[in-house]
Protein backbone atom coordinates (compact mmCIF):
# COMPACT_ATOMS: atom_id res chain seq x y z
CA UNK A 1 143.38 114.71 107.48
CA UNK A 2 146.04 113.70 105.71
CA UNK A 3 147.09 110.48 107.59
CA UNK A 4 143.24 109.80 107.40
CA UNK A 5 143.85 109.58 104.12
CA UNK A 6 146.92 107.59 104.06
CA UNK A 7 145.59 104.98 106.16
CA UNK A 8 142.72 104.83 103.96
CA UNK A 9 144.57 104.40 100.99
CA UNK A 10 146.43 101.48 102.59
CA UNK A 11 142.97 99.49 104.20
CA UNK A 12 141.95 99.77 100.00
CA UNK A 13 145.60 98.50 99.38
CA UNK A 14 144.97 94.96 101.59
CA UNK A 15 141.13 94.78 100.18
CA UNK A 16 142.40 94.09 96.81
CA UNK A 17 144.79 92.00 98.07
CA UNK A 18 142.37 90.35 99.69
CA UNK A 19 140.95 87.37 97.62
CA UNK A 20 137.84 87.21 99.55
CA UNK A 21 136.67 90.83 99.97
CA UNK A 22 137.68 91.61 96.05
CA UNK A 23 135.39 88.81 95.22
CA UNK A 24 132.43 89.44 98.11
CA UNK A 25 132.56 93.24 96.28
CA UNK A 26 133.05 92.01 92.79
CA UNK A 27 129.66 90.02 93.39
CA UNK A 28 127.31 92.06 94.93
CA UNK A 29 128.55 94.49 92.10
CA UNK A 30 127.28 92.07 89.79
CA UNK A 31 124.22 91.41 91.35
CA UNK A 32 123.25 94.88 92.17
CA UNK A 33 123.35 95.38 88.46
CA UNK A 34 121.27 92.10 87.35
CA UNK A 35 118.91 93.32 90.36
CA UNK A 36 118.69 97.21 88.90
CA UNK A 37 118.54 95.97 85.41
CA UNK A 38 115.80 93.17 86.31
CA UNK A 39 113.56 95.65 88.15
CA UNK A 40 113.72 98.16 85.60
CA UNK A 41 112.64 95.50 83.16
CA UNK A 42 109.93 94.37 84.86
CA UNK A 43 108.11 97.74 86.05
CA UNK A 44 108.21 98.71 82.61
CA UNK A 45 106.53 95.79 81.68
CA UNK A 46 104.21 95.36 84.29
CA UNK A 47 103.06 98.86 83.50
CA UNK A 48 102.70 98.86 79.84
CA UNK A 49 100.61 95.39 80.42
CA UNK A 50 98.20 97.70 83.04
CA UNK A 51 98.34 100.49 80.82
CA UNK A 52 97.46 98.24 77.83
CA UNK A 53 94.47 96.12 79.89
CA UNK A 54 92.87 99.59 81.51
CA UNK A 55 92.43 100.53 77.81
CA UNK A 56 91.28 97.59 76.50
CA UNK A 57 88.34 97.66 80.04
CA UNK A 58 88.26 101.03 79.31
CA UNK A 59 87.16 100.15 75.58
CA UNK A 60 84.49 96.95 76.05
CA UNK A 61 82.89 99.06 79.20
CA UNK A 62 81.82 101.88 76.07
CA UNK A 63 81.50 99.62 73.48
CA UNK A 64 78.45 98.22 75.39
CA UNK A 65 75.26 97.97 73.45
CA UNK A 66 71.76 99.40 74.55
CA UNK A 67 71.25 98.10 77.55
CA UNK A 68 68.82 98.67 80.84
CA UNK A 69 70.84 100.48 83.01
CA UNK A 70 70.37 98.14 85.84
CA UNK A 71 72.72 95.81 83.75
CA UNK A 72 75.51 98.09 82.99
CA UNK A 73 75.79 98.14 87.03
CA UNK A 74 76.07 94.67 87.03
CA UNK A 75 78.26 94.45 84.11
CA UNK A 76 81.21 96.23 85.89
CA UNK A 77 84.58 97.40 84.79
CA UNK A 78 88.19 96.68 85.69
CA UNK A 79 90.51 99.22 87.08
CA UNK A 80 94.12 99.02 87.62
CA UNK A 81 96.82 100.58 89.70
CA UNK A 82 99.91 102.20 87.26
CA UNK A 83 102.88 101.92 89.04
CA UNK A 84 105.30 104.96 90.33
CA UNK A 85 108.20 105.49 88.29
CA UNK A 86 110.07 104.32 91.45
CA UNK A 87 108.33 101.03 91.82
CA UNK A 88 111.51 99.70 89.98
CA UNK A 89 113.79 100.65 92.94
CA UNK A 90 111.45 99.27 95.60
CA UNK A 91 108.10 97.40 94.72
CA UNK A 92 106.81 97.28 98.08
CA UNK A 93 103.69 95.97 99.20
CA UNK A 94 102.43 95.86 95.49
CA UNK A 95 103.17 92.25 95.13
CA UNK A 96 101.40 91.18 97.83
CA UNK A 97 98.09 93.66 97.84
CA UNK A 98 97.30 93.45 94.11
CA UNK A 99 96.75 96.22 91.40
CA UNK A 100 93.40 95.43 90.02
CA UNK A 101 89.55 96.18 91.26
CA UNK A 102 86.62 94.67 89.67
CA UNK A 103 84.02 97.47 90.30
CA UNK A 104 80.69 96.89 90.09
CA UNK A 105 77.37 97.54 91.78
CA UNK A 106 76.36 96.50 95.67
CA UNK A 107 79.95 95.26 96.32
CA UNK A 108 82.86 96.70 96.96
CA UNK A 109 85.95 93.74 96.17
CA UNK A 110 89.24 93.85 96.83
CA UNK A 111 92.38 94.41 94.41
CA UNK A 112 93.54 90.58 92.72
CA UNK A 113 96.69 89.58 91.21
CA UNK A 114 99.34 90.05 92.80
CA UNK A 115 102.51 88.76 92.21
CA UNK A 116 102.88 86.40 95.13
CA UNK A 117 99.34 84.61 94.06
CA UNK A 118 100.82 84.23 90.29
CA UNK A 119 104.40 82.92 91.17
CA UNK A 120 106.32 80.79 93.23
CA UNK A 121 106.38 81.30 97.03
CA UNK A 122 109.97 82.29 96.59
CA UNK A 123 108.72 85.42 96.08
CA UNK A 124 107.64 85.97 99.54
CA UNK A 125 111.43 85.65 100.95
CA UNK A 126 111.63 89.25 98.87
CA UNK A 127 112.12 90.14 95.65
CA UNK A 128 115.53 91.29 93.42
CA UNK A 129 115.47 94.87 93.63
CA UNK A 130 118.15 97.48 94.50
CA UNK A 131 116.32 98.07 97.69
CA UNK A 132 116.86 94.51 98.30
CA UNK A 133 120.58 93.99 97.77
CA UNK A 134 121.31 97.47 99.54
CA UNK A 135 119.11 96.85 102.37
CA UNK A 136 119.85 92.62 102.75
CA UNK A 137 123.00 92.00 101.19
CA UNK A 138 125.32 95.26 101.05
CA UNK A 139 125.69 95.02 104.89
CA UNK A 140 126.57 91.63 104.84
CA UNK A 141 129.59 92.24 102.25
CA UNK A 142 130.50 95.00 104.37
CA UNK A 143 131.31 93.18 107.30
CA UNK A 144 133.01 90.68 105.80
CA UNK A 145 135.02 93.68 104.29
CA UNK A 146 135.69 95.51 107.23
CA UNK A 147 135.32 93.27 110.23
CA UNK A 148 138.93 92.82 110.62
CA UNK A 149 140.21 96.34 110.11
CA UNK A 150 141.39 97.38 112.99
CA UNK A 151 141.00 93.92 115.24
CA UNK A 152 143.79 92.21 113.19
CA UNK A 153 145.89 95.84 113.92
CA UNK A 154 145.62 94.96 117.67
CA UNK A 155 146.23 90.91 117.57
CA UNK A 156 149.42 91.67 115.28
CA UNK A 157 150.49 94.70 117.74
CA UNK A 158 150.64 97.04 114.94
CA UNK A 159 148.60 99.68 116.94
CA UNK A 160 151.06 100.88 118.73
CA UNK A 161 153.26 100.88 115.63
CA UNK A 162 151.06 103.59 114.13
CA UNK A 163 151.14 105.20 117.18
CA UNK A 164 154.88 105.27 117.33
CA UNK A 165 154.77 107.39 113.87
CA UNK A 166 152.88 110.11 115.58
CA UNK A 167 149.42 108.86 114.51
CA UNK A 168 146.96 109.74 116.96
CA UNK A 169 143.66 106.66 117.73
CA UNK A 170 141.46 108.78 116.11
CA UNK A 171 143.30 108.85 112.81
CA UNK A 172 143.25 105.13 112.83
CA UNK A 173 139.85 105.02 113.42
CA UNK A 174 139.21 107.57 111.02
CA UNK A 175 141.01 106.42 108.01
CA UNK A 176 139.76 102.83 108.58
CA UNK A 177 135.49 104.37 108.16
CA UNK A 178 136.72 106.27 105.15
CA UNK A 179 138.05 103.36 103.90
CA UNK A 180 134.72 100.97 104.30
CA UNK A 181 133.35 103.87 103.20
CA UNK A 182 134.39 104.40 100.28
CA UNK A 183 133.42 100.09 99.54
CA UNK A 184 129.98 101.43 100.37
CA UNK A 185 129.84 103.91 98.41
CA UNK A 186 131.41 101.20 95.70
CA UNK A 187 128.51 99.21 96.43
CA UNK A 188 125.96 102.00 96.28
CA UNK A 189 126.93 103.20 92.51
CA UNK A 190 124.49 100.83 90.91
CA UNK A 191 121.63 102.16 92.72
CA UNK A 192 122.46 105.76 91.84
CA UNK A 193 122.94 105.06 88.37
CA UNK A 194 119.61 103.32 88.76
CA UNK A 195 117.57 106.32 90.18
CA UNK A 196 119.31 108.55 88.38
CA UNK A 197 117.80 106.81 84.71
CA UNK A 198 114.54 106.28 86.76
CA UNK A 199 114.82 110.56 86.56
CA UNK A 200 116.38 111.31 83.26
CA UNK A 201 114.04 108.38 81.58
CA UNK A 202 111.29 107.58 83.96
CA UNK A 203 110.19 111.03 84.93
CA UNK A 204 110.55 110.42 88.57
CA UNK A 205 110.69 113.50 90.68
CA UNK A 206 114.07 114.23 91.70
CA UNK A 207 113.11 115.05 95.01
CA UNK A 208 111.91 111.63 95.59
CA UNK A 209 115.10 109.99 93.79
CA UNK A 210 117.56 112.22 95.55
CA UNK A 211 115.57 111.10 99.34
CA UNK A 212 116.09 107.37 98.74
CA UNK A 213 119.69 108.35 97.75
CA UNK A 214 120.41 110.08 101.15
CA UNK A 215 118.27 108.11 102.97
CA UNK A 216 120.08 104.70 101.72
CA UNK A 217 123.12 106.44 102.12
CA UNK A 218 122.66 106.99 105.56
CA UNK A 219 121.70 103.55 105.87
CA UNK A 220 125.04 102.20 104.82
CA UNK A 221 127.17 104.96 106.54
CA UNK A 222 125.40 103.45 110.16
CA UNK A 223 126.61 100.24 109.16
CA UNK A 224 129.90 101.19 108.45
CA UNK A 225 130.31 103.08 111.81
CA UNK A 226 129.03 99.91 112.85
CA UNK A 227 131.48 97.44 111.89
CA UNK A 228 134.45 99.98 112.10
CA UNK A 229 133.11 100.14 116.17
CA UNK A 230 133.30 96.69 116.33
CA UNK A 231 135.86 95.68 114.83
CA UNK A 232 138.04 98.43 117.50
CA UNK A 233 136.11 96.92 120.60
CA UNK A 234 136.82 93.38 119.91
CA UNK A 235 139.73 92.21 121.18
CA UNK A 236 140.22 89.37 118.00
CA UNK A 237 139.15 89.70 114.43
CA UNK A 238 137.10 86.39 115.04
CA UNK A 239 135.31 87.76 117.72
CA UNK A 240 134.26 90.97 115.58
CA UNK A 241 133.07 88.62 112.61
CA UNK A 242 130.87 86.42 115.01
CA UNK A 243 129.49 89.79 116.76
CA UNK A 244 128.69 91.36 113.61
CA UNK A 245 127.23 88.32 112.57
CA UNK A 246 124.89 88.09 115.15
CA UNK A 247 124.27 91.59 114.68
CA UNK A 248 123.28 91.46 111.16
CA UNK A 249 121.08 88.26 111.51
CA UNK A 250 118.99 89.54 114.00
CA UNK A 251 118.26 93.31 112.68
CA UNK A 252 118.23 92.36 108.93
CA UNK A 253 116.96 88.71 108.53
CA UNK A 254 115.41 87.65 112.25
CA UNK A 255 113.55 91.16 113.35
CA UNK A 256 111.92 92.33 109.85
CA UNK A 257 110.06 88.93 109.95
CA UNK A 258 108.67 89.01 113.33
CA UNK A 259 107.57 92.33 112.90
CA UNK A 260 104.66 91.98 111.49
CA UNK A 261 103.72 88.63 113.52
CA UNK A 262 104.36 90.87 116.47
CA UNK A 263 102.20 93.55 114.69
CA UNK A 264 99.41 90.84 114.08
CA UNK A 265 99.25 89.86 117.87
CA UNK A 266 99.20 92.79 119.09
CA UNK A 267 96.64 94.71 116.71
CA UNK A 268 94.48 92.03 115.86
CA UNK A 269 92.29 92.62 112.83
CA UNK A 270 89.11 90.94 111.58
CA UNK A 271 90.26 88.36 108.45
CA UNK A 272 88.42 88.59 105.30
CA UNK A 273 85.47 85.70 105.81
CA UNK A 274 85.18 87.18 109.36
CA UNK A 275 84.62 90.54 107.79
CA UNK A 276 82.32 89.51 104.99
CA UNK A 277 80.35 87.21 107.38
CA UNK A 278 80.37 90.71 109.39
CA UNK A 279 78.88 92.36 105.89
CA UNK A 280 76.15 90.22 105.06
CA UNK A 281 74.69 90.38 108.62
CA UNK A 282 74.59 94.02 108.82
CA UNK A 283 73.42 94.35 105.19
CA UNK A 284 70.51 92.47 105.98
CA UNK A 285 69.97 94.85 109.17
CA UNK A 286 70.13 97.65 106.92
CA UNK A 287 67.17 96.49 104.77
CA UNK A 288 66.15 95.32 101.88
CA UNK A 289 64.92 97.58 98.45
CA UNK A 290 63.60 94.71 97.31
CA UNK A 291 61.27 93.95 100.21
CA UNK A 292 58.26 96.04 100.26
CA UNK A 293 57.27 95.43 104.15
CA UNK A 294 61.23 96.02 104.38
CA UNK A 295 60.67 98.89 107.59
CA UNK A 296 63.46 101.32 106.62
CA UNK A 297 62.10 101.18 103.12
CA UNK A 298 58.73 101.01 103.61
CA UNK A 299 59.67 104.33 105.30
CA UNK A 300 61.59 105.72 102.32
CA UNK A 301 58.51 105.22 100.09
CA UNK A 302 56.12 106.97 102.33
CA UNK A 303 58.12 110.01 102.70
CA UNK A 304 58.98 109.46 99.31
CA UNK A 305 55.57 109.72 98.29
CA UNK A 306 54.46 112.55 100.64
CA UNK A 307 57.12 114.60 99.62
CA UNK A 308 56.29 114.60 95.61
CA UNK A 309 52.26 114.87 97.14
CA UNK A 310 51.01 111.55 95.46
CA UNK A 311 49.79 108.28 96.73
CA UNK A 312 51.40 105.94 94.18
CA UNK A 313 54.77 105.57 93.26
CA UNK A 314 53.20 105.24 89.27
CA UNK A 315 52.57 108.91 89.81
CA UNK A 316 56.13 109.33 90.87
CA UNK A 317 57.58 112.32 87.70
CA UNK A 318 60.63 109.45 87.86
CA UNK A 319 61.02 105.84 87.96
CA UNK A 320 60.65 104.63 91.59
CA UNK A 321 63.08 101.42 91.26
CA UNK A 322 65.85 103.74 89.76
CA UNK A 323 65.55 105.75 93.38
CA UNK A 324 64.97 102.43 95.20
CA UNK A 325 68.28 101.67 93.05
CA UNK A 326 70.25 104.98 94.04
CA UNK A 327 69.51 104.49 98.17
CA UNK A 328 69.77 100.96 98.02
CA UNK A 329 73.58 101.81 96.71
CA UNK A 330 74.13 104.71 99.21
CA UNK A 331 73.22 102.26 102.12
CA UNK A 332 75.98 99.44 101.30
CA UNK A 333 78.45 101.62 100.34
CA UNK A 334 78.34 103.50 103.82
CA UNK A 335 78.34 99.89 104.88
CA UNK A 336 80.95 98.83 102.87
CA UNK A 337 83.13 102.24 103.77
CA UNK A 338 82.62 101.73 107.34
CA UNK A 339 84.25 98.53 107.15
CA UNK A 340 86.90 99.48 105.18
CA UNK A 341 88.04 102.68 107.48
CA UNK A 342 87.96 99.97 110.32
CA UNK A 343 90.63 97.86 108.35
CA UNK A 344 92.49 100.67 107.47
CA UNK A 345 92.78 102.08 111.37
CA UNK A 346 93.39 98.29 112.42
CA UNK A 347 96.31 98.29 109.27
CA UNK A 348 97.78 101.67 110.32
CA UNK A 349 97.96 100.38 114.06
CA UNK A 350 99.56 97.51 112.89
CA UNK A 351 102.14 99.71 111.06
CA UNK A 352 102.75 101.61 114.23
CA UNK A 353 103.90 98.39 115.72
CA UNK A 354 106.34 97.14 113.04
CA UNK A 355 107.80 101.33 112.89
CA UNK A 356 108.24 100.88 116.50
CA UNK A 357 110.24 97.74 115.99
CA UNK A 358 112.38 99.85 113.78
CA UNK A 359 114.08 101.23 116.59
CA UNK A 360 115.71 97.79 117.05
CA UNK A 361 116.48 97.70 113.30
CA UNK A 362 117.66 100.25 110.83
CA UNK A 363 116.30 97.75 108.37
CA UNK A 364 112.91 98.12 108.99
CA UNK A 365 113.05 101.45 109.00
CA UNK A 366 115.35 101.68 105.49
CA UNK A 367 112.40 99.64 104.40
CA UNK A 368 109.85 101.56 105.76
CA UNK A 369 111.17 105.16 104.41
CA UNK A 370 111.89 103.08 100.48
CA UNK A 371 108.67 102.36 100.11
CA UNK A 372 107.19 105.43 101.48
CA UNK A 373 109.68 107.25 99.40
CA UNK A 374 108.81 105.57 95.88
CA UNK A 375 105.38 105.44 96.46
CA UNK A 376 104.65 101.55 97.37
CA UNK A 377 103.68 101.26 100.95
CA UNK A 378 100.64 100.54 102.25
CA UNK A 379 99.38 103.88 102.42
CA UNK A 380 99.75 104.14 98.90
CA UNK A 381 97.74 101.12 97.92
CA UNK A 382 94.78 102.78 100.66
CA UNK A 383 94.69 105.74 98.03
CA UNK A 384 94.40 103.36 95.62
CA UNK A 385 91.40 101.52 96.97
CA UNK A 386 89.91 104.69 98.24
CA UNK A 387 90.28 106.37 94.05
CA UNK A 388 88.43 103.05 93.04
CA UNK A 389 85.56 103.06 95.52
CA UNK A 390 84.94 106.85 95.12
CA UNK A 391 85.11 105.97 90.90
CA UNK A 392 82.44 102.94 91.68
CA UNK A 393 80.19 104.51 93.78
CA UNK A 394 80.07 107.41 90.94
CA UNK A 395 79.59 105.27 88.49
CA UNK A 396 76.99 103.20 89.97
CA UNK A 397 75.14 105.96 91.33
CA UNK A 398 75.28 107.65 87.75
CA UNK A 399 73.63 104.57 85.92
CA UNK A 400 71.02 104.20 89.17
CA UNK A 401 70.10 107.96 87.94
CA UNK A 402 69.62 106.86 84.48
CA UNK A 403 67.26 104.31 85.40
CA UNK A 404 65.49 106.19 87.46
CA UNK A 405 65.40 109.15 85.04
CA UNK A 406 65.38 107.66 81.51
CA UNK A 407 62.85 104.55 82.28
CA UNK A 408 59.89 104.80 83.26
CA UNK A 409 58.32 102.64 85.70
CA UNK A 410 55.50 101.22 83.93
CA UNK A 411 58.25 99.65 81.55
CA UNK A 412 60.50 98.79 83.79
CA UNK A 413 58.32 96.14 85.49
CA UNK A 414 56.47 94.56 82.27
CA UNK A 415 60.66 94.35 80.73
CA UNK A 416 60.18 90.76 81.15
CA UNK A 417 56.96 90.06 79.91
CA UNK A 418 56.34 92.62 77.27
CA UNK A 419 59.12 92.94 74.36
CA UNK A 420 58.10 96.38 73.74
CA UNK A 421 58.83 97.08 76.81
CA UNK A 422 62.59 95.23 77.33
CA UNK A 423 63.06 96.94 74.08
CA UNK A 424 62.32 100.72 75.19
CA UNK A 425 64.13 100.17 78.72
CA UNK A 426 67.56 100.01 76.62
CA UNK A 427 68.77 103.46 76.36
CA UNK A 428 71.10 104.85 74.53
CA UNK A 429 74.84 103.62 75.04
CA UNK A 430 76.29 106.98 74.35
CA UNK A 431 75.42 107.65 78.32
CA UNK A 432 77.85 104.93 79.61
CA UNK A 433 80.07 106.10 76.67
CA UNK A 434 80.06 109.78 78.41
CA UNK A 435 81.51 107.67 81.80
CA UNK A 436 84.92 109.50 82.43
CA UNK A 437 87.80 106.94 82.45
CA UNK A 438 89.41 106.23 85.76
CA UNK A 439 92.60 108.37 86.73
CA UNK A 440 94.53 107.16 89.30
CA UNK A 441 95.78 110.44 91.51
CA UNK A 442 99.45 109.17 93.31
CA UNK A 443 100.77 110.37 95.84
CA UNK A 444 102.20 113.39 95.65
CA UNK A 445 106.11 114.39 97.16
CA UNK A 446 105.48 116.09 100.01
CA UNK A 447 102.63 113.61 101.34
CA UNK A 448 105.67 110.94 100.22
CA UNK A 449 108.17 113.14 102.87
CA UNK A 450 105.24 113.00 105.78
CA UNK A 451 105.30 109.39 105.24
CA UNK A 452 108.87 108.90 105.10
CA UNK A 453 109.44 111.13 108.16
CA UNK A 454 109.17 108.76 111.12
CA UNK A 455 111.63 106.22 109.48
CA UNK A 456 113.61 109.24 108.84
CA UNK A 457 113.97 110.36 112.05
CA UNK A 458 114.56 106.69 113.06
CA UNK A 459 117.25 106.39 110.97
CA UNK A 460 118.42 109.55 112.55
CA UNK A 461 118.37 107.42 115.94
CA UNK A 462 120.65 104.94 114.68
CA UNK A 463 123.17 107.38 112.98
CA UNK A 464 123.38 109.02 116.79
CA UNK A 465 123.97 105.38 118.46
CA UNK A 466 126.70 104.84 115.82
CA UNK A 467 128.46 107.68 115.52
CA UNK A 468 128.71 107.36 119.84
CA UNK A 469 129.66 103.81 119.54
CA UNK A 470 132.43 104.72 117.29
CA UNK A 471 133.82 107.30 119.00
CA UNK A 472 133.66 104.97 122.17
CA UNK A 473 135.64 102.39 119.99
CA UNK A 474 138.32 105.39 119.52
CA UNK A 475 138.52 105.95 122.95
CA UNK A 476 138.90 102.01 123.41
CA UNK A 477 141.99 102.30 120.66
CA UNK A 478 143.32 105.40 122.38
CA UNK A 479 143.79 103.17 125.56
CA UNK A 480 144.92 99.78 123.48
CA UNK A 481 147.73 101.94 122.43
CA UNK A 482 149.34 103.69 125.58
């Protein structure tokens, strides 16, 4: 252990001699800080500014005056999405899906503003987080570290030098991964530091925080096996750089974007004016409340009317178009949640794809267990749409029930021709007042470990395929040197 050491200590001697790797580490240093800073920033920001709007939708929906109730379903209210406290580690899909819902009554719409739709496109290439620089950038400075540790010991002959001294291969080997990593772990300070403030300040659950950690951790310690393989196989230094190269271009940068077009071809999914073309044409199957030789609710009323024993719906103890109102709604939404579990199955089978592709890149699956980690994959933003729709449907179906229960149905039909009428049909706005406010549930840190779990055990994969690659490279050393 000992000459592991030693050797060690003298690969960190010639990297700060070395004018390039000193200033490759001094760099991503730098930017890992701007990135960690700049995140940080920005999800507190972007959460005080939802915080700050849901309060201010939260406000106008109450301060409504008396209204018919019919019109407070129409009149909607915004919801938004707060972020995790990790969000500023790894944003994930949140710039792309959007973190606001209009709600409102006999539609069911889709989150807006995201960040891609309200910047540049040079957002789409990925945005500066620590999950960014660790995942894109810190391999890259590590093999331009470490590429040449011990290929440059066999082109100048020193390995059988060492081996003269009584140093066995797999001390070489040894000392030169403790040495990269120990520049990984250099590299991985900022991030630490980051999650640990995202803990102490941000009240993110440790578990969660310390998960990442590990997880990235692992992430860098395959790479390092990596390069410290390589670099013993190759027969020149050049070679090793060019390899690990090609390596890095095709797992991090090449692979990660064809995923998902792989994804896409493979698990096709209905796009959005294919599905709402799909909508209108079964909403019109479904029937229509206001048609009154509609057949389903022609139906409706009759059993409506036979059950309450009465032959017109003026004799009705409620208001008929409130109940017309309240099925109407139950109808679309089933419609509109059908479709919606269909593009969630077709989203989760494309996800099954691009985790399967993960076994030809750790990146995908460093990615993949980041987001699911700090709470901003795609499964996250599906509780998110799912809280909303459950909080609309409530709402709606709560001011249907007003209507149907505080009108009555004589007024409701002369609103627009008698003023008495209009007038008594707005009730009081203390009902829409009593509305609870919407409270976003997240996910909590065991459903965040399920999620993680596959690109876990992926990772896992990869660690294996290293660690026998490197001790194939010491092997390849052991004979090099006899």
């Amino acid at each position: 252990m000992t000459r592991v050491w030693l050797i060690a200590r003298d690969e960190w001697r010639l990297m700060r001699r070395n004018a390039v790797a000193a200033l490759a580490i001094a760099m991503l240093l730098a930017l890992s800080i701007v990135a960690t800073l700049t995140a940080l920033t920005q999800r507190q920001a972007s959460d005080a500014l939802r915080a700050r709007y849901q309060a201010q939708a939260d406000r106008a929906f109450d301060a409504q005056p008396a209204r018919h109730p019919h019109r407070m379903v129409h009149y909607g209210h915004f919801v938004f999405r707060p972020l995790p406290a990790l969000a500023g580690f790894d944003s994930g899909v949140d710039a792309f899906t959007g973190s606001t819902i209009f709600l409102e009554g006999h539609r069911q719409n889709s989150a807006n503003f995201g960040d891609v739709r309200q910047s540049s496109l040079l957002v789409r290439f990925g945005q500066l987080t620590p999950a960014f620089v660790l995942h894109m950038l810190a391999p890259l400075v590590l093999i331009f570290v470490g590429f040449g540790m011990i290929a440059r010991e066999r082109e100048r002959g020193t390995l059988k030098q060492l081996q003269a001294y009584g140093i066995a291969p797999s001390a070489v080997v040894g000392g030169k991964t403790l040495a990269l990593a120990g520049v990984a772990l250099l590299l991985d300070l900022p991030v630490l530091a980051a999650l640990g403030w995202m803990v102490a300040a941000g009240g993110a659950p440790l578990s969660d925080a310390t998960a990442i950690a590990l997880g990235h951790g692992a992430y860098l310690a395959i790479w390092v096996a990596l390069i410290t393989a390589v670099s013993a196989l190759a027969s020149q230094a050049r070679g090793a750089l060019l390899a690990l190269i090609g390596l890095w271009a095709i797992t991090v940068v090449l692979m990660p974007r064809i995923a998902s077009d792989v994804a896409l071809a493979m698990r096709p999914s209905a796009n959005r004016i294919e599905t709402d073309v799909a909508i209108q044409r079964d909403l019109r199957r479904i029937g229509d409340s206001h048609d009154p030789a509609d057949p389903h609710f022609a139906a409706f009323k009759a059993a409506t009317l036979a059950r309450y024993g009465v032959s017109r719906v003026e004799d009705l103890p409620f208001n008929y178009r409130g109940l017309l109102a309240l099925e109407g709604e139950r109808l679309t939404a089933g419609l509109f949640d059908a479709y919606a579990h269909r593009q969630f199955a077709a989203q989760r089978a494309q996800s099954g794809v691009v985790a399967l592709m993960g076994i030809a890149s750790p990146t995908i699956a460093a990615r993949a267990l980041s987001m699911a980690l700090a709470g901003t994959d795609l499964e996250s933003h599906r509780r998110f749409l799912i809280q909303a729709e459950r909080y609309r449907y409530t709402i709606v179906q709560q001011l249907n029930r007003l209507q149907a229960l505080s009108v009555s149905y004589a007024d409701d039909g002369a609103r627009n021709s008698d003023p008495e009428a209009a007038r008594r049909v707005r009730i009081d706005p203390r009902n829409w007042q009593a509305v609870p406010d919407f409270r976003y549930r997240g996910t909590s840190s065991a459903e965040k470990a399920a999620a993680a779990l596959p690109a876990a055990s992926v990772l896992a994969g990869w660690a294996l395929l290293a660690m026998l690659l490197l001790r194939l490279a010491t092997r390849r050393v052991a004979g090099t040197v006899r």
